[in-house]
N, C-alpha and C. Protein backbone atom coordinates (compact mmCIF):
# COMPACT_ATOMS: atom_id res chain seq x y z
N UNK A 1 14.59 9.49 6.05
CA UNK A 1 13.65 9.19 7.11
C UNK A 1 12.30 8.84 6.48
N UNK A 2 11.96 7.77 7.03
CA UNK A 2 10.52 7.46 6.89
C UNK A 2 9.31 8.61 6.50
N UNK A 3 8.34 8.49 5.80
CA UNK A 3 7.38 9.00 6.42
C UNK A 3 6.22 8.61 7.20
N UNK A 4 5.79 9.24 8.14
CA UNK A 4 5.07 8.69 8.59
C UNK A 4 3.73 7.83 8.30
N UNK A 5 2.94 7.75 7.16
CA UNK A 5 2.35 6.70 7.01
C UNK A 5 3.16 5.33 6.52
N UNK A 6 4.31 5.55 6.05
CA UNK A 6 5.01 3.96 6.35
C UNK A 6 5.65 3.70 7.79
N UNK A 7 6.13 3.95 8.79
CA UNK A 7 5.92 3.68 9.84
C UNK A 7 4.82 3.20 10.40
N UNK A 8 3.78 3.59 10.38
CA UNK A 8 2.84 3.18 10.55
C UNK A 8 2.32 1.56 10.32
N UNK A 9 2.15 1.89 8.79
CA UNK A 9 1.60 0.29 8.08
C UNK A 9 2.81 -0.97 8.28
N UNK A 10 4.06 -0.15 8.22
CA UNK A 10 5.21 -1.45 8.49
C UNK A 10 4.87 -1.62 9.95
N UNK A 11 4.61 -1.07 11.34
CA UNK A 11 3.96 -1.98 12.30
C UNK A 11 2.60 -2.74 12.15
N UNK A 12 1.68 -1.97 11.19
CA UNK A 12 0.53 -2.92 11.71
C UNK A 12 1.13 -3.99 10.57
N UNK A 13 1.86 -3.90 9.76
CA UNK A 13 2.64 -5.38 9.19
C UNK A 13 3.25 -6.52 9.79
N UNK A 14 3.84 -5.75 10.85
CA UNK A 14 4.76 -6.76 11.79
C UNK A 14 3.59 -7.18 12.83
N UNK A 15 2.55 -6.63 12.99
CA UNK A 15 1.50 -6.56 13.84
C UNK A 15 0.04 -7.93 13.69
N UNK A 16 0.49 -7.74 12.16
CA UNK A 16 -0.98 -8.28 11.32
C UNK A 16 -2.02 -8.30 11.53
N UNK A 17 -1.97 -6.58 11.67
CA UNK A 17 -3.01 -5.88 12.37
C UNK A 17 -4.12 -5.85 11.10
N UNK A 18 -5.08 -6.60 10.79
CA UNK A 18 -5.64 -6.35 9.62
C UNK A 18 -6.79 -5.17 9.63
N UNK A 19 -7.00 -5.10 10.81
CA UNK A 19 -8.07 -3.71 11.19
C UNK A 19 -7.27 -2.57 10.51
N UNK A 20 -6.73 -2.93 11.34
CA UNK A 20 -5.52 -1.46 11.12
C UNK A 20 -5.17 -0.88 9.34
N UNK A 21 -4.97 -2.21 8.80
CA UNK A 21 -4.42 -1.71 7.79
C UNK A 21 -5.94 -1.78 6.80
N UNK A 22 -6.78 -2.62 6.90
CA UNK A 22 -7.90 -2.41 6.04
C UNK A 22 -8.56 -1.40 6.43
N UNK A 23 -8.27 -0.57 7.22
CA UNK A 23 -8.63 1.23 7.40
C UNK A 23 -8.04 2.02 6.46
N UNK A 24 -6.84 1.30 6.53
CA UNK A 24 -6.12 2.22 5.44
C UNK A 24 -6.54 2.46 4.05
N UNK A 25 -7.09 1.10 3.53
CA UNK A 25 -7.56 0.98 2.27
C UNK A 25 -9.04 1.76 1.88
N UNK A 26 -9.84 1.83 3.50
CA UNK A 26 -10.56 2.48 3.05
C UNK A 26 -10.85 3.83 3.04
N UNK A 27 -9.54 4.41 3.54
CA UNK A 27 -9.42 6.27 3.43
C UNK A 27 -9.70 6.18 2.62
N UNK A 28 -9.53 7.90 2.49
CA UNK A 28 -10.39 8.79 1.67
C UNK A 28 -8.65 9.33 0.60
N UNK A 29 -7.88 9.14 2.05
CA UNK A 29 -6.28 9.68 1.20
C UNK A 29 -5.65 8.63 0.33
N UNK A 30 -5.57 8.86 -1.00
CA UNK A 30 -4.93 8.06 -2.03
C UNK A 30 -3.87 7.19 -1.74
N UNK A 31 -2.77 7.87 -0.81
CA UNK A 31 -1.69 7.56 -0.64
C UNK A 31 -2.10 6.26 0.78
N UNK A 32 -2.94 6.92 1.28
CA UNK A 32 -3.09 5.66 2.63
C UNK A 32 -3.58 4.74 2.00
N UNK A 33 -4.60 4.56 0.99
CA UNK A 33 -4.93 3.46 -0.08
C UNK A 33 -3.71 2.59 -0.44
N UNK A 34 -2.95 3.05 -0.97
CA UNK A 34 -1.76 2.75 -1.45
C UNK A 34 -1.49 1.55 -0.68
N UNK A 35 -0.98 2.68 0.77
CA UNK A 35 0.03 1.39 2.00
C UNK A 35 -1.03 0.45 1.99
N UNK A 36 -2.18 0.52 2.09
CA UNK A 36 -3.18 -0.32 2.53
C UNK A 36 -2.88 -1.08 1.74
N UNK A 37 -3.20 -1.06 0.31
CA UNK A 37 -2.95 -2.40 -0.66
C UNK A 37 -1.64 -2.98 -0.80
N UNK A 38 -0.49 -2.17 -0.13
CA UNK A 38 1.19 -2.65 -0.53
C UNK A 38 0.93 -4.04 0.87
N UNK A 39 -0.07 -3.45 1.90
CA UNK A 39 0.22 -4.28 3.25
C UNK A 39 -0.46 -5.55 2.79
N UNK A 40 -1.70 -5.58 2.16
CA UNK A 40 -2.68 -6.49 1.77
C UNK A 40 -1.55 -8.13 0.57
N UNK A 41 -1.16 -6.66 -0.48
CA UNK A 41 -0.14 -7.48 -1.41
C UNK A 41 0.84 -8.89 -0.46
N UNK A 42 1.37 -7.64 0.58
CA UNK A 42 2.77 -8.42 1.01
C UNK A 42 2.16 -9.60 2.31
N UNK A 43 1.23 -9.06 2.66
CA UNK A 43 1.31 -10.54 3.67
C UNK A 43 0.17 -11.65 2.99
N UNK A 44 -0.79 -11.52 1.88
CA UNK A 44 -0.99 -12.40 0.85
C UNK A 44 -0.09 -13.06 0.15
N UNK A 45 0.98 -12.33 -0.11
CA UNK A 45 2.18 -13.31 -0.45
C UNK A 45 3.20 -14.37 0.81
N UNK A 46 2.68 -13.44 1.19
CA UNK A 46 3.53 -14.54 2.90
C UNK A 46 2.65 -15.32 3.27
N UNK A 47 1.23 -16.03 3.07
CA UNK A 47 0.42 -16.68 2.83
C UNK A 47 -0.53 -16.85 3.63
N UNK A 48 -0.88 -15.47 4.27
CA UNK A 48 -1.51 -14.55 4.92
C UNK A 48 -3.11 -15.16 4.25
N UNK A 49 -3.77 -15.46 5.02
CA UNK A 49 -5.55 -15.35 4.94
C UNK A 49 -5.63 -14.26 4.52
N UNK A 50 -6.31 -13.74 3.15
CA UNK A 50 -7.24 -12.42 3.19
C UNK A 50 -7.87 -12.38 2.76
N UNK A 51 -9.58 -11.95 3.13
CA UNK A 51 -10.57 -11.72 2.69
C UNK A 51 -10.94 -11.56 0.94
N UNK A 52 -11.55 -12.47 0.30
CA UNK A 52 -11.22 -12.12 -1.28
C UNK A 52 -11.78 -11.10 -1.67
N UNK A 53 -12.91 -10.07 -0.55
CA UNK A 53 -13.82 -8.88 -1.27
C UNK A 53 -12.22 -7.81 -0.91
N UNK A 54 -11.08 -8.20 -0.05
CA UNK A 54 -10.54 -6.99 0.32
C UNK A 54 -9.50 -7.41 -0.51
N UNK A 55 -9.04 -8.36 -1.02
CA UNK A 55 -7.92 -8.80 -2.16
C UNK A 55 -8.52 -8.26 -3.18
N UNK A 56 -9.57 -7.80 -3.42
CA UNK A 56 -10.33 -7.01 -4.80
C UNK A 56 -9.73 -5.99 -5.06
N UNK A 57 -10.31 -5.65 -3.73
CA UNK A 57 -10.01 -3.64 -3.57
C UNK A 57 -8.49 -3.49 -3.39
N UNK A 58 -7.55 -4.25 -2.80
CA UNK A 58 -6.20 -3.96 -3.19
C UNK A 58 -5.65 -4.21 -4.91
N UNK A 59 -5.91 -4.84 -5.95
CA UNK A 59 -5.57 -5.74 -7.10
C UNK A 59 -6.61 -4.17 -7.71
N UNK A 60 -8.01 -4.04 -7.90
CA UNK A 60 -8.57 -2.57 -7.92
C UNK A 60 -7.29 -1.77 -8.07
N UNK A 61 -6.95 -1.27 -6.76
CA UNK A 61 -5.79 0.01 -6.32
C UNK A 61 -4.43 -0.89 -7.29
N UNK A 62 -4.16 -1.84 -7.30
CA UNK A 62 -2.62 -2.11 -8.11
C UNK A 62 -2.82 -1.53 -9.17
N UNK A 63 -4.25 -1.52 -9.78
CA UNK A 63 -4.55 -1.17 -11.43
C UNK A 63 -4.93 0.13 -11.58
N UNK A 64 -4.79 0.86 -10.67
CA UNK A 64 -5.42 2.34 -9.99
C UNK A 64 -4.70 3.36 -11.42
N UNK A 65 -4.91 3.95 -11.97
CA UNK A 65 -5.14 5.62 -12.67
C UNK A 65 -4.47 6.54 -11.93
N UNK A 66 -4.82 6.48 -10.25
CA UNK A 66 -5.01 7.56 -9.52
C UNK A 66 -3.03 7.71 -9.07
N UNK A 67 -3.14 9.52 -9.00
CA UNK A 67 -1.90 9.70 -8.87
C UNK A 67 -1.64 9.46 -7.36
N UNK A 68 0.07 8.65 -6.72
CA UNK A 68 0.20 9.19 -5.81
C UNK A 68 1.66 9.67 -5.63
N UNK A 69 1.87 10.35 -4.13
CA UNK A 69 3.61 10.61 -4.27
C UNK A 69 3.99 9.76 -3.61
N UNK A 70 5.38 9.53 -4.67
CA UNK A 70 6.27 8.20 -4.36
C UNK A 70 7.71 8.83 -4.80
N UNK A 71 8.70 8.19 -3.47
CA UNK A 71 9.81 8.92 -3.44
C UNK A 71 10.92 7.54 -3.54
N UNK A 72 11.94 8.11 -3.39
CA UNK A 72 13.37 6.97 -3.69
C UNK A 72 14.67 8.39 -3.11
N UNK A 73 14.67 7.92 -1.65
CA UNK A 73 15.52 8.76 -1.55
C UNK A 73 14.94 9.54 -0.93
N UNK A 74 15.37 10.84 -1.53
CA UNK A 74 15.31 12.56 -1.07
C UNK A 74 14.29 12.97 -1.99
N UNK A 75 14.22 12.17 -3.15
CA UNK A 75 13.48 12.51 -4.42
C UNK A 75 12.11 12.36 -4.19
N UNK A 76 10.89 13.48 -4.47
CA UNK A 76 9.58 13.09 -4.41
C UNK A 76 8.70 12.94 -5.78
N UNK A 77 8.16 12.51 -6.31
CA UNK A 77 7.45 13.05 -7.55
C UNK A 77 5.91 12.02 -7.13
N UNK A 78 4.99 12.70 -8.77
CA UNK A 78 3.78 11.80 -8.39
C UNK A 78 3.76 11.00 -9.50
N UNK A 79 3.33 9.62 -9.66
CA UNK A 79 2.81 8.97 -10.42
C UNK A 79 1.62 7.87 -9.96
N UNK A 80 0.96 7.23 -11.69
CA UNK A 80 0.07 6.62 -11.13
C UNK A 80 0.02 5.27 -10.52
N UNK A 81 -1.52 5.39 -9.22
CA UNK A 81 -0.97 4.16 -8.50
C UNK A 81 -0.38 2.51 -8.94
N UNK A 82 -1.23 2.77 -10.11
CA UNK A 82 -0.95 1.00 -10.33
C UNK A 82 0.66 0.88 -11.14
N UNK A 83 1.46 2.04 -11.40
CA UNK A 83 2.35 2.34 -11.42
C UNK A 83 3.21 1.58 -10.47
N UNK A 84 3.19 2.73 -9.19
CA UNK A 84 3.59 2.80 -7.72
C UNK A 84 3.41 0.68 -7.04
N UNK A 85 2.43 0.62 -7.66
CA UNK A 85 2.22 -0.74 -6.85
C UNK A 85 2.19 -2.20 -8.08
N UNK A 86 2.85 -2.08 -9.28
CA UNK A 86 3.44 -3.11 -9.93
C UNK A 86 4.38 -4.09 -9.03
N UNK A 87 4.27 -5.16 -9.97
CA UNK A 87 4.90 -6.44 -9.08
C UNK A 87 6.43 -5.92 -9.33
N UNK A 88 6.85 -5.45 -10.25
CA UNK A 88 8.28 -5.41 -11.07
C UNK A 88 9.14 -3.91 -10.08
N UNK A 89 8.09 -3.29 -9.44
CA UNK A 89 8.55 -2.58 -8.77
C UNK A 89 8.41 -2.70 -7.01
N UNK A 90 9.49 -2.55 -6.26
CA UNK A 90 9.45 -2.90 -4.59
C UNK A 90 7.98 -1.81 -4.04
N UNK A 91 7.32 -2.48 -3.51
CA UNK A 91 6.15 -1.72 -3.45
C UNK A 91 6.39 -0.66 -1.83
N UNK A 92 7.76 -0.66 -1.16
CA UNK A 92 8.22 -0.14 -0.12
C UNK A 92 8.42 1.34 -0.96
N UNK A 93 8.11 1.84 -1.93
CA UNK A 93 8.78 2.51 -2.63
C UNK A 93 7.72 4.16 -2.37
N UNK A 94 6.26 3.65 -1.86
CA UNK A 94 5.03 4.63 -1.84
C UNK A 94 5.47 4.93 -0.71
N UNK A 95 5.30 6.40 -0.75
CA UNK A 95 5.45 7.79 0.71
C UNK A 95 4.14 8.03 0.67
């Protein structure tokens, strides 16, 4: 089962709710950072308009230090974000 901040960002995805999700980026919670930049990544690649000061701060967070938890499965552990949000890895992958 989902958790609930990906429920979330996968509607304001389907939504292209950009309020919505550039809130996310600017929590305070690491992990909502995260979705924020996975949402920013994926509809920039679908050739999505986005702001180039907020394409910063997501590409910023891809290169991120900062730990978050990221699961596969049942499995939880933490690693770091720019880890979590590499191109080579499905970025659906951050809880």
């Amino acid at each position: 089962m989902d958790p609930e901040p990906r429920t979330t960002i996968e509607a304001l995805i389907l939504r292209r709710d950009t309020a919505g999700i550039f809130s996310y980026l600017r929590d305070t919670s690491a992990v909502h950072q995260a979705y924020g930049a996975e949402a920013v990544i994926r509809l920039s690649r679908a050739g999505m308009a986005i702001p180039k000061h907020v394409l910063v701060i997501a590409d910023d967070l891809r290169k991120s230090d900062r730990m978050v938890y990221v699961c596969s499965g049942c499995i939880y552990w933490m690693e770091e974000m720019r880890v979590a949000l590499r191109d080579s890895m499905p970025v659906n992958n951050i809880r």
